[in-house]
N, C-alpha and C. Protein backbone atom coordinates (compact mmCIF):
# COMPACT_ATOMS: atom_id res chain seq x y z
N UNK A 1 13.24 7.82 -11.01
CA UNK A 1 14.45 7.52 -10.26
C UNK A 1 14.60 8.54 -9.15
N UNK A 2 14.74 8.01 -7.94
CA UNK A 2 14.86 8.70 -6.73
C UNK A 2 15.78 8.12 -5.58
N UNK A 3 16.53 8.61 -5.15
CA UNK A 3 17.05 8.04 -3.63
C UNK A 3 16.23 6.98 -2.83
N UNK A 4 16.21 5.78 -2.43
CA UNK A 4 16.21 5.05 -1.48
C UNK A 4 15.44 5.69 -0.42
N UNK A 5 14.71 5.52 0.40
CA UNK A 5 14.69 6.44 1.92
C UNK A 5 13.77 7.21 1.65
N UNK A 6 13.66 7.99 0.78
CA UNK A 6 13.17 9.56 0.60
C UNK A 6 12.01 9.68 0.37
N UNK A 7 11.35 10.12 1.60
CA UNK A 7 9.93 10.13 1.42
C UNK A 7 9.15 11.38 0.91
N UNK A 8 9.39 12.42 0.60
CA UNK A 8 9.22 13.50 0.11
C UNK A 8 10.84 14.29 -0.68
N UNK A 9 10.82 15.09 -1.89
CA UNK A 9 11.89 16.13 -2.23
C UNK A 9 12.17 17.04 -1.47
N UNK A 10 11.16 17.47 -0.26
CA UNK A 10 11.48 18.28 0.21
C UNK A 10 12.74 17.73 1.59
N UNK A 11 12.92 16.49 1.81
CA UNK A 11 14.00 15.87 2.14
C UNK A 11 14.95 15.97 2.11
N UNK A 12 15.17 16.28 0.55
CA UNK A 12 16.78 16.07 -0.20
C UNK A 12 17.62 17.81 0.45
N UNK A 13 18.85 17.45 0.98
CA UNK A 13 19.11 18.56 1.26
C UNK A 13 19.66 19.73 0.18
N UNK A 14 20.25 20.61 0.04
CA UNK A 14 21.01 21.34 -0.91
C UNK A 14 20.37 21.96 -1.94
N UNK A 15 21.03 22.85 -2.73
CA UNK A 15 20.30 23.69 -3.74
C UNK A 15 19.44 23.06 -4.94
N UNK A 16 18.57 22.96 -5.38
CA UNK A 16 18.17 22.49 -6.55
C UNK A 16 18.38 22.93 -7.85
N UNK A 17 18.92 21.80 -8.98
CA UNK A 17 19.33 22.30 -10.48
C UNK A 17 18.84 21.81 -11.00
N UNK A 18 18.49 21.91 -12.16
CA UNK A 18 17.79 21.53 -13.54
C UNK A 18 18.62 21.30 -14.55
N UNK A 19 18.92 20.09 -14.57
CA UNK A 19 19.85 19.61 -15.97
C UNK A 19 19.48 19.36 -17.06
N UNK A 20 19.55 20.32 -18.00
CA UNK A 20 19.14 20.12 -19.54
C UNK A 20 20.25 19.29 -20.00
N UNK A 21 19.87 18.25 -20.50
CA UNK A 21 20.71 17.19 -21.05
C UNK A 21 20.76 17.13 -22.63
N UNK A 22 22.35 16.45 -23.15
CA UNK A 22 21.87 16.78 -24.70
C UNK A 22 20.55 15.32 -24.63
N UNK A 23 20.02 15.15 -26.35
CA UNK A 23 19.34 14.08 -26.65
C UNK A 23 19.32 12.91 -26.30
N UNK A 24 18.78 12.34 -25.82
CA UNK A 24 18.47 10.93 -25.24
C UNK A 24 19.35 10.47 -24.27
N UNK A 25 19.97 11.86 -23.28
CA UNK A 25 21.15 10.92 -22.53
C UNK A 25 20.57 11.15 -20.58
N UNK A 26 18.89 11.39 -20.92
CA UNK A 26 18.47 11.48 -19.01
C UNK A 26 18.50 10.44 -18.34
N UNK A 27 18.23 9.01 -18.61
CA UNK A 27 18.37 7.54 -18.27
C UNK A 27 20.35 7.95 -17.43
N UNK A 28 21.28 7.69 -19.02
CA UNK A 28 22.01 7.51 -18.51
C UNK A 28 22.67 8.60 -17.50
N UNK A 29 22.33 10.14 -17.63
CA UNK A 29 22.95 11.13 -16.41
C UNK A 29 21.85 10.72 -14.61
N UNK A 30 20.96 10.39 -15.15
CA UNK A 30 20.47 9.73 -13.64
C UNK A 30 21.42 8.24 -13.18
N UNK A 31 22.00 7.62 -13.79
CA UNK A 31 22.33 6.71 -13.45
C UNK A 31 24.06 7.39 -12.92
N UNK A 32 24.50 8.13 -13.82
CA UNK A 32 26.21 8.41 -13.58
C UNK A 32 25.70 9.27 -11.99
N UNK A 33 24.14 10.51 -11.96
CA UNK A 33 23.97 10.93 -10.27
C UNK A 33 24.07 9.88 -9.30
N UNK A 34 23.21 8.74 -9.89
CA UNK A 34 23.05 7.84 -8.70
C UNK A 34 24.47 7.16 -8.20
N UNK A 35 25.03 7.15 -9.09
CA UNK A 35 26.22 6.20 -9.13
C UNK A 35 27.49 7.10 -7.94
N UNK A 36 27.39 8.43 -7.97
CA UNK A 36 28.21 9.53 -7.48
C UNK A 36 27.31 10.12 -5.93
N UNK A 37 26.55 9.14 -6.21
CA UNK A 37 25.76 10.16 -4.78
C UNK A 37 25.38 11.08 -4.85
N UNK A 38 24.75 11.62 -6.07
CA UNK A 38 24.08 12.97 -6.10
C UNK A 38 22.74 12.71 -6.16
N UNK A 39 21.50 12.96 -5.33
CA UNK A 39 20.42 12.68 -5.13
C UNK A 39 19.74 13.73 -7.10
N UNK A 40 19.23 12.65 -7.30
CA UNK A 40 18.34 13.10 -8.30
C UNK A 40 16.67 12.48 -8.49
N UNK A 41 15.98 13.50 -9.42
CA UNK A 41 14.30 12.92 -9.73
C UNK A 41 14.49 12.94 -11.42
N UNK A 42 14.22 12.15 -11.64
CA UNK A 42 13.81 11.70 -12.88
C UNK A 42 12.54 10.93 -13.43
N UNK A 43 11.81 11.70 -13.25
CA UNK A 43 10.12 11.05 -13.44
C UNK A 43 9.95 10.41 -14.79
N UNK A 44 9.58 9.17 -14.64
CA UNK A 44 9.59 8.27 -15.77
C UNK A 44 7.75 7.69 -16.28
N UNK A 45 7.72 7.89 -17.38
CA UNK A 45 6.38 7.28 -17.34
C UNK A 45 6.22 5.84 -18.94
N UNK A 46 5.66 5.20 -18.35
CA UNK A 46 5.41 3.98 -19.31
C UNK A 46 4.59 3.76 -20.57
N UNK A 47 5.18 3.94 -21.64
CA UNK A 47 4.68 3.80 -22.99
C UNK A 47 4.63 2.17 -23.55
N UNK A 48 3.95 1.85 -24.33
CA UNK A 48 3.84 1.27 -24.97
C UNK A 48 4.49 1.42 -26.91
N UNK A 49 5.51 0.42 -27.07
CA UNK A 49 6.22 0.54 -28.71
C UNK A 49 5.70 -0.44 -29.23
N UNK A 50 5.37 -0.45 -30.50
CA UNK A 50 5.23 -0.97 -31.82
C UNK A 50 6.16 -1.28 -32.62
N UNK A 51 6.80 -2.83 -32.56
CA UNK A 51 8.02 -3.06 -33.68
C UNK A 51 7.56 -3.91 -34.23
N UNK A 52 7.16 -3.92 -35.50
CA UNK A 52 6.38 -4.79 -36.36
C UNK A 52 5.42 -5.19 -35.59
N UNK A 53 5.27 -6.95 -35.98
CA UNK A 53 4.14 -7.23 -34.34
C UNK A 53 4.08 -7.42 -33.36
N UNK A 54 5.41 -6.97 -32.53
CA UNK A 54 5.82 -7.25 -31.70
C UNK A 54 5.11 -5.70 -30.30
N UNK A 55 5.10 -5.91 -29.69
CA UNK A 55 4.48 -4.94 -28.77
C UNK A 55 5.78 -4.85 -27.14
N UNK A 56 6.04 -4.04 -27.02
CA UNK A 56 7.21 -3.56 -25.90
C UNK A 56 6.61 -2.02 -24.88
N UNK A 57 6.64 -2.75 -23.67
CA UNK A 57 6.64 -1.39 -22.98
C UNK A 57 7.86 -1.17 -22.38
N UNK A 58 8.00 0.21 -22.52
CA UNK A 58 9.21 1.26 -22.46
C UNK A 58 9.15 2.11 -20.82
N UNK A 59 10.47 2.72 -20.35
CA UNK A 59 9.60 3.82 -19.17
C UNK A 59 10.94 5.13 -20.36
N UNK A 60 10.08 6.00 -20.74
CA UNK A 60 10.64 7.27 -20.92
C UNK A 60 10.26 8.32 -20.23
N UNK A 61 11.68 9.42 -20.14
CA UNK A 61 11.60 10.98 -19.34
C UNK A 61 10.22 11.45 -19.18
N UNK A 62 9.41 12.08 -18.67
CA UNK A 62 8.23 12.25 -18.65
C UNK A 62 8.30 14.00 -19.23
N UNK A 63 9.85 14.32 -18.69
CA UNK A 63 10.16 15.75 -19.62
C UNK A 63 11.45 15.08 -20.06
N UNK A 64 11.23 15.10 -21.42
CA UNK A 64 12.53 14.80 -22.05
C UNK A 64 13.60 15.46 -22.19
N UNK A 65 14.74 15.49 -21.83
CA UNK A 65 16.13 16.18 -21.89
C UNK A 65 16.42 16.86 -20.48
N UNK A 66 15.52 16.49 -19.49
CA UNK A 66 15.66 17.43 -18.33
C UNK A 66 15.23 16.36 -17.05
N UNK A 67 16.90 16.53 -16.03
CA UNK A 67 17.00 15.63 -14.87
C UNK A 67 16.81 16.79 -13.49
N UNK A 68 16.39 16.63 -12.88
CA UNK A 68 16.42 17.60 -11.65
C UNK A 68 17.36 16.62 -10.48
N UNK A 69 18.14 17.69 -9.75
CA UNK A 69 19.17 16.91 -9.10
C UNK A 69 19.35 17.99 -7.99
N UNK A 70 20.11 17.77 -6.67
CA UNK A 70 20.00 18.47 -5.65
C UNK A 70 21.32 18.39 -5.02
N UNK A 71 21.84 19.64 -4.93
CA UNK A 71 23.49 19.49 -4.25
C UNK A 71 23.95 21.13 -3.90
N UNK A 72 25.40 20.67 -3.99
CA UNK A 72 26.44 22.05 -4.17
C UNK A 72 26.86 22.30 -5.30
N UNK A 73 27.82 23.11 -4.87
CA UNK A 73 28.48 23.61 -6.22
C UNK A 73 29.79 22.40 -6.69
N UNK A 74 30.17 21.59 -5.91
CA UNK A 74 30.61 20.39 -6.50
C UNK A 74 30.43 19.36 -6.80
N UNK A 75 28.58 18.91 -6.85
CA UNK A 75 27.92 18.38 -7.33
C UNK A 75 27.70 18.54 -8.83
N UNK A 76 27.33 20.21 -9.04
CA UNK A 76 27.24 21.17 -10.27
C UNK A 76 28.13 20.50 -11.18
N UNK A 77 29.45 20.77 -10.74
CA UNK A 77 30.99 20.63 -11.65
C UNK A 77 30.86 19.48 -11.68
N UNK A 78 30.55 18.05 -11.41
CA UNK A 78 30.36 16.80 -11.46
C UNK A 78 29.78 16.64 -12.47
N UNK A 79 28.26 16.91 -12.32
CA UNK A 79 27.13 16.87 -13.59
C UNK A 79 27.66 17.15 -14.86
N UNK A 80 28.07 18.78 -14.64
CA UNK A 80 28.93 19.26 -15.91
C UNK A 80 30.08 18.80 -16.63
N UNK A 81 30.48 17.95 -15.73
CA UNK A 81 31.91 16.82 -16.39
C UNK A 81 31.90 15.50 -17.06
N UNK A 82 30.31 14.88 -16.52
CA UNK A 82 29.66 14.01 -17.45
C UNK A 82 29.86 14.06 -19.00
N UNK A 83 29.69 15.03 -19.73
CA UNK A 83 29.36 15.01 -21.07
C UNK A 83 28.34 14.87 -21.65
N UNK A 84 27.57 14.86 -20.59
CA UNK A 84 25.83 14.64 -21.10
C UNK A 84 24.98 15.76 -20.99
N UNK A 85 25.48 16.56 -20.58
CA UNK A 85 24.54 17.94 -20.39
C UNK A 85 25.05 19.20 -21.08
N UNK A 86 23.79 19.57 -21.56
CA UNK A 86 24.25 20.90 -22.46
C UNK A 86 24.53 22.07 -21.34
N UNK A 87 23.28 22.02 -20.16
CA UNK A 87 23.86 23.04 -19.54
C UNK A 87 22.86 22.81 -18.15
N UNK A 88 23.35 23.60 -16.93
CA UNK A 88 22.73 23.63 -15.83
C UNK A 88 21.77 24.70 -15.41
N UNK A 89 20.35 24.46 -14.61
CA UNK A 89 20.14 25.72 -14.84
C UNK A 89 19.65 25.51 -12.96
N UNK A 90 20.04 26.33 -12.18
CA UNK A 90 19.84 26.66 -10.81
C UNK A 90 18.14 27.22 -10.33
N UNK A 91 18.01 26.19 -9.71
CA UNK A 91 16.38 26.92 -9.07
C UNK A 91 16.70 27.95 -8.19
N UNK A 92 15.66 28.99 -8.26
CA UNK A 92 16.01 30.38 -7.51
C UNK A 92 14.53 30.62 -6.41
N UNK A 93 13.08 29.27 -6.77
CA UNK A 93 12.59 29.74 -5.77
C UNK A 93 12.22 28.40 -5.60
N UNK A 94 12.92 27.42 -4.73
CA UNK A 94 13.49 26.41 -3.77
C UNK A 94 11.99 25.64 -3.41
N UNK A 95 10.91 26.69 -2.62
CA UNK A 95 9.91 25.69 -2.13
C UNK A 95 8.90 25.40 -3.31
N UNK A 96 8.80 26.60 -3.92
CA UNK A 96 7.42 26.57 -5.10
C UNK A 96 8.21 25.39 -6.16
N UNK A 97 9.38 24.84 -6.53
CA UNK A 97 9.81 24.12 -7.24
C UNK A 97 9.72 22.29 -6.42
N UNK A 98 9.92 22.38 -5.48
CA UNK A 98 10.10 21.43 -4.75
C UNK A 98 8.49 20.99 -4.70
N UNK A 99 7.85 21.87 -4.38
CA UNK A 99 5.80 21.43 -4.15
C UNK A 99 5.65 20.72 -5.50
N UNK A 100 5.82 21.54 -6.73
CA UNK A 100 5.63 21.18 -8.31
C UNK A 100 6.11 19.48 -8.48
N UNK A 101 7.77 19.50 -7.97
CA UNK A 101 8.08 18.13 -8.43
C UNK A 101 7.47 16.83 -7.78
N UNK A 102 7.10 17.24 -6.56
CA UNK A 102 6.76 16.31 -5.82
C UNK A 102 5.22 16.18 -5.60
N UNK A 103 4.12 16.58 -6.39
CA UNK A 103 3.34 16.63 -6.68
C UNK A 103 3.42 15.15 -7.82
N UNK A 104 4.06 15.60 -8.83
CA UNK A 104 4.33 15.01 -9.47
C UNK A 104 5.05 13.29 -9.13
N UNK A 105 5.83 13.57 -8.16
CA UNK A 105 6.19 11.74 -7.69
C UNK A 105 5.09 11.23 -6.83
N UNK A 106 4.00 12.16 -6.17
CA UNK A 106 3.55 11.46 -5.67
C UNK A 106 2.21 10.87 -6.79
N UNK A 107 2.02 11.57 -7.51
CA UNK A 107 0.92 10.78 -8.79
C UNK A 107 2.11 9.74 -9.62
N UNK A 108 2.76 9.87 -9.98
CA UNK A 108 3.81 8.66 -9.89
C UNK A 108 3.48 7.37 -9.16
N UNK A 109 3.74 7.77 -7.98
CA UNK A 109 4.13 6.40 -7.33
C UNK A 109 2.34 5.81 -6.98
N UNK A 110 1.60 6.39 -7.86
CA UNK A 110 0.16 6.17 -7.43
C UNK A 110 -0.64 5.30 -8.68
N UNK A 111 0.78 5.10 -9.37
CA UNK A 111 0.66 4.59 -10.85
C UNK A 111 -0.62 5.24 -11.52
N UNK A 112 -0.78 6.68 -11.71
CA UNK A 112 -1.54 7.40 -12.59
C UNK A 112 -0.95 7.70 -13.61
N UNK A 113 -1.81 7.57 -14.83
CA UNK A 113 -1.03 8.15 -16.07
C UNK A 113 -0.94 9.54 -16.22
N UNK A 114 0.17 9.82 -16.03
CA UNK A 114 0.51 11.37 -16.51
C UNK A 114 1.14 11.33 -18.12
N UNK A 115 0.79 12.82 -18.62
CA UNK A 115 1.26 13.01 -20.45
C UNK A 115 1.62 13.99 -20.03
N UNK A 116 2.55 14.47 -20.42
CA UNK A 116 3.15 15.81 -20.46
C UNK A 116 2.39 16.77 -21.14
N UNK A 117 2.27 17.96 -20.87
CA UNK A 117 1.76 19.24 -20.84
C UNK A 117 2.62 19.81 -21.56
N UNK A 118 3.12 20.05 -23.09
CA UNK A 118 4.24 20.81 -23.55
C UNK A 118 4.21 22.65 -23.07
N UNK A 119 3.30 23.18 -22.86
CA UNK A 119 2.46 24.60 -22.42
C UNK A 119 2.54 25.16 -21.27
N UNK A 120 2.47 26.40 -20.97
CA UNK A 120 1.99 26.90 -19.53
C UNK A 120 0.16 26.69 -19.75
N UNK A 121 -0.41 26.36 -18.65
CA UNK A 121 -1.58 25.93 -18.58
C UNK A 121 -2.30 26.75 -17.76
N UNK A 122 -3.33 27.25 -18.76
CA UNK A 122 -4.16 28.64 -18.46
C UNK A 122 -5.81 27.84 -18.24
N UNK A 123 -6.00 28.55 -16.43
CA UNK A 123 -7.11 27.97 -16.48
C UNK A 123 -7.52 28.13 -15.09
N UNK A 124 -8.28 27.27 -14.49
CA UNK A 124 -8.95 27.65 -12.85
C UNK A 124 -7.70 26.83 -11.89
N UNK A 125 -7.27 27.10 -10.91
CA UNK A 125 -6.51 26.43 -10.24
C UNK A 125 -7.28 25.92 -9.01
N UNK A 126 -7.23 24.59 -9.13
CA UNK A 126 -8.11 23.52 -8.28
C UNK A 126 -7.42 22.42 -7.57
N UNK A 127 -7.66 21.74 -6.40
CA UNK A 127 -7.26 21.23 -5.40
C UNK A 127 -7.87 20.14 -5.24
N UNK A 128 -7.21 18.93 -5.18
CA UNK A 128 -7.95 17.05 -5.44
C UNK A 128 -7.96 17.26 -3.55
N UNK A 129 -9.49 17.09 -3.80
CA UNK A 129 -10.22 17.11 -2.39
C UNK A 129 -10.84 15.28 -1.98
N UNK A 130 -10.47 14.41 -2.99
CA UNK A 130 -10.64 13.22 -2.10
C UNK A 130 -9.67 12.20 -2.86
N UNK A 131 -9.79 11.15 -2.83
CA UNK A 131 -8.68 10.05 -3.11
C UNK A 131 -7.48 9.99 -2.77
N UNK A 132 -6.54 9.12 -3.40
CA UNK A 132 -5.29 9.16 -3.20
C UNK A 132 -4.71 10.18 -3.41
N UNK A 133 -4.84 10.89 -4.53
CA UNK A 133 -4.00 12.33 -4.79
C UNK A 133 -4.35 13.66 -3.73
N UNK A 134 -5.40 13.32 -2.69
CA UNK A 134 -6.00 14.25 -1.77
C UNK A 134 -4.51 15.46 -1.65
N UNK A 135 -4.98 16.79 -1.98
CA UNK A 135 -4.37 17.96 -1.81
C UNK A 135 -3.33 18.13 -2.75
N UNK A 136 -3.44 17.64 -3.92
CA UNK A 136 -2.30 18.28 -4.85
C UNK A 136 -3.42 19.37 -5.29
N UNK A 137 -2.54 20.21 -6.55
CA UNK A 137 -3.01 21.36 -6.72
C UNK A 137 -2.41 21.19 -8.18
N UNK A 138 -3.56 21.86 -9.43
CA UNK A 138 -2.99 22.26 -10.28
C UNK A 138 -4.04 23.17 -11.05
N UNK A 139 -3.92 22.68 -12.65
CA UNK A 139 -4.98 24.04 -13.28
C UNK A 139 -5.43 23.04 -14.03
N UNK A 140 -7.05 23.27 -13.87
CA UNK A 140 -7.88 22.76 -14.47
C UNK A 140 -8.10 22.89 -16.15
N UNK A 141 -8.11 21.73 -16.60
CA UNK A 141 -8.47 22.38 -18.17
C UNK A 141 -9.17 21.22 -18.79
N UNK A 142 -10.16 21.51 -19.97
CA UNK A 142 -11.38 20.27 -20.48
C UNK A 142 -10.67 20.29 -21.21
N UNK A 143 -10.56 19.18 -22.24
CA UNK A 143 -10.06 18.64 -23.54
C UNK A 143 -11.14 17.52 -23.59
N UNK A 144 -12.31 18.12 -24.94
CA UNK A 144 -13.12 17.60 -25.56
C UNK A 144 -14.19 16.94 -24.48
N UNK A 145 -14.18 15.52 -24.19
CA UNK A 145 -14.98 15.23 -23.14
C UNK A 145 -14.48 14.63 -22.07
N UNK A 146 -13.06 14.78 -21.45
CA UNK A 146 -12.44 14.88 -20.22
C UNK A 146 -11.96 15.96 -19.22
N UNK A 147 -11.89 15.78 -18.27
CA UNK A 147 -11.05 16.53 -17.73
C UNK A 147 -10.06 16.47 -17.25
N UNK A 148 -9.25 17.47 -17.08
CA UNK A 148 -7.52 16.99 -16.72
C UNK A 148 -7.34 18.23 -15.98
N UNK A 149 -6.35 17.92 -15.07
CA UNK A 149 -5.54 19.00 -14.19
C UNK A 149 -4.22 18.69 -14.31
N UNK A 150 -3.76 20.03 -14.67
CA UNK A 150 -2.41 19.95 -15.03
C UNK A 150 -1.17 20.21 -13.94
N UNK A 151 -0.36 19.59 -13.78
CA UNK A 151 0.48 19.44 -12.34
C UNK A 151 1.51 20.89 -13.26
N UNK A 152 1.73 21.86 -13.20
CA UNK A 152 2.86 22.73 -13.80
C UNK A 152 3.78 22.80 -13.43
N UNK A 153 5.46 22.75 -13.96
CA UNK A 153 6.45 22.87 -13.65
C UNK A 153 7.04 24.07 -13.66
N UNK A 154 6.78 25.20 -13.26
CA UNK A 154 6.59 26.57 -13.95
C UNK A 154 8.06 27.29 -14.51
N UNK A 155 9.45 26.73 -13.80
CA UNK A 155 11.04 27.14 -14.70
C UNK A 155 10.52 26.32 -15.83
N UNK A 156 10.01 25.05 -16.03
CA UNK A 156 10.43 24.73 -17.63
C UNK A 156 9.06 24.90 -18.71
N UNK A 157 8.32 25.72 -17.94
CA UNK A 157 7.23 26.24 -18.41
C UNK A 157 6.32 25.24 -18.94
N UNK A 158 6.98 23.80 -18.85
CA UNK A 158 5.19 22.35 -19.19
C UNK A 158 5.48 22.29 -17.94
N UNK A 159 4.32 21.20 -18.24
CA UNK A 159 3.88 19.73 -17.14
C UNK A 159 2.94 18.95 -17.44
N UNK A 160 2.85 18.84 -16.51
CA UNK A 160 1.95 16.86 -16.55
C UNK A 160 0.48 17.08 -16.48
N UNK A 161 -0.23 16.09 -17.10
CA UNK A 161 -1.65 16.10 -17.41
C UNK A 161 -2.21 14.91 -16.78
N UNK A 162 -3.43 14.90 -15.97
CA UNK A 162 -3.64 13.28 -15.95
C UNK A 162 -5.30 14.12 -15.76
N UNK A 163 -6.09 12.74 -15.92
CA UNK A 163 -7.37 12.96 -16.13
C UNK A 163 -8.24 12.32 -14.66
N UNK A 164 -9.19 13.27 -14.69
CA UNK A 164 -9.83 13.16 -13.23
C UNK A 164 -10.85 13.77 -13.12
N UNK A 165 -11.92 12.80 -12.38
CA UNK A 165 -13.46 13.58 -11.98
C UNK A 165 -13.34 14.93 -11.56
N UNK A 166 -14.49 15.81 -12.34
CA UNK A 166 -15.02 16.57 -11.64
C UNK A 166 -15.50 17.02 -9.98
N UNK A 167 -16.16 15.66 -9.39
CA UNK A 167 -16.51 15.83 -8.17
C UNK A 167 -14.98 15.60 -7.40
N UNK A 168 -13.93 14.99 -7.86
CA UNK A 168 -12.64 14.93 -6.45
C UNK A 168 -12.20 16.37 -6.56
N UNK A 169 -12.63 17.68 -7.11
CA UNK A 169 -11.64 18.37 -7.07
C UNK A 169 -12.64 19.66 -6.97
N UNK A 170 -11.78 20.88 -5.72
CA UNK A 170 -11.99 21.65 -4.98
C UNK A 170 -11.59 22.83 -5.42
N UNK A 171 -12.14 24.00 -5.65
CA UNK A 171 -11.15 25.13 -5.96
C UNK A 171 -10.18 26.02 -4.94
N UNK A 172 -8.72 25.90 -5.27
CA UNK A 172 -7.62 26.38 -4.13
C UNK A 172 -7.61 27.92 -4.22
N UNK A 173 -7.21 28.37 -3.05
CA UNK A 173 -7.90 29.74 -2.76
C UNK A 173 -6.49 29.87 -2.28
């Protein structure tokens, strides 16, 4: 979930916050932002459920309990009046947070599967030197016989995993 228009986060004007939300309520606090005009990202990714034999795909939080949203300080008091959030937490370094998220919408909107990264992700930091994802950046890491680069969110200490050749990717200097 994103604003209309907005072709990059680095767009959205105003301070950036991080809304830790209580349990299962990021769907509905993106919807009460959207509804108020508070520009928010809520990266959603598509699962597949199992109810008996029935088969359902779902889109859940891609970080669960946590909406990123962009304003003032009476945006803040808005969020906080919802009832859906345990608490707010203020980004303090604006561009390195903004590169991270939007890294992330743009493998999004590229319909790649991303899994969340529960971890800080220790490893070579490398740069997608051809395809669609050309110039994101993250940290390389093998799991068994794939490879994955991990997009890091570094305030909430995960992120996102998606899997990708060896040859598209460059080491960032």
């Amino acid at each position: 979930m994103i604003p209309e228009g907005i072709a990059t986060l680095a767009d959205l004007d105003g301070e950036w916050f991080v809304a830790h939300t209580k349990a299962r309520c990021e769907k509905a606090l993106a919807w009460d932002l959207l509804n108020c005009k508070i520009p928010c990202f809520l990266p959603m990714i598509e699962q597949t459920a199992v109810w008996g034999d029935r088969k359902r795909k779902t889109l859940k939080p891609l970080f669960p309990s946590y909406v990123f949203f962009s304003g003032g300080a009476q945006d803040r008091y808005k969020v906080l009046t919802t009832g859906r959030v345990c608490q707010v937490i203020p980004v303090h370094q604006r561009q390195q947070f903004v590169t991270e998220l939007d890294a992330i919408r743009q493998t999004l909107s590229f319909n790649r599967a991303l899994t969340l990264y529960p971890f800080v992700a220790v490893g070579r930091r490398c740069r997608v030197a051809r395809g669609p994802l050309k110039g994101i950046e993250g940290i390389v890491i093998q799991n068994q016989d794939s490879l994955r680069i991990v997009l890091q969110v570094t305030l909430l200490g995960q992120g996102a995993s998606l899997e990708i050749e060896a040859h598209d990717l460059e080491p960032a200097e």
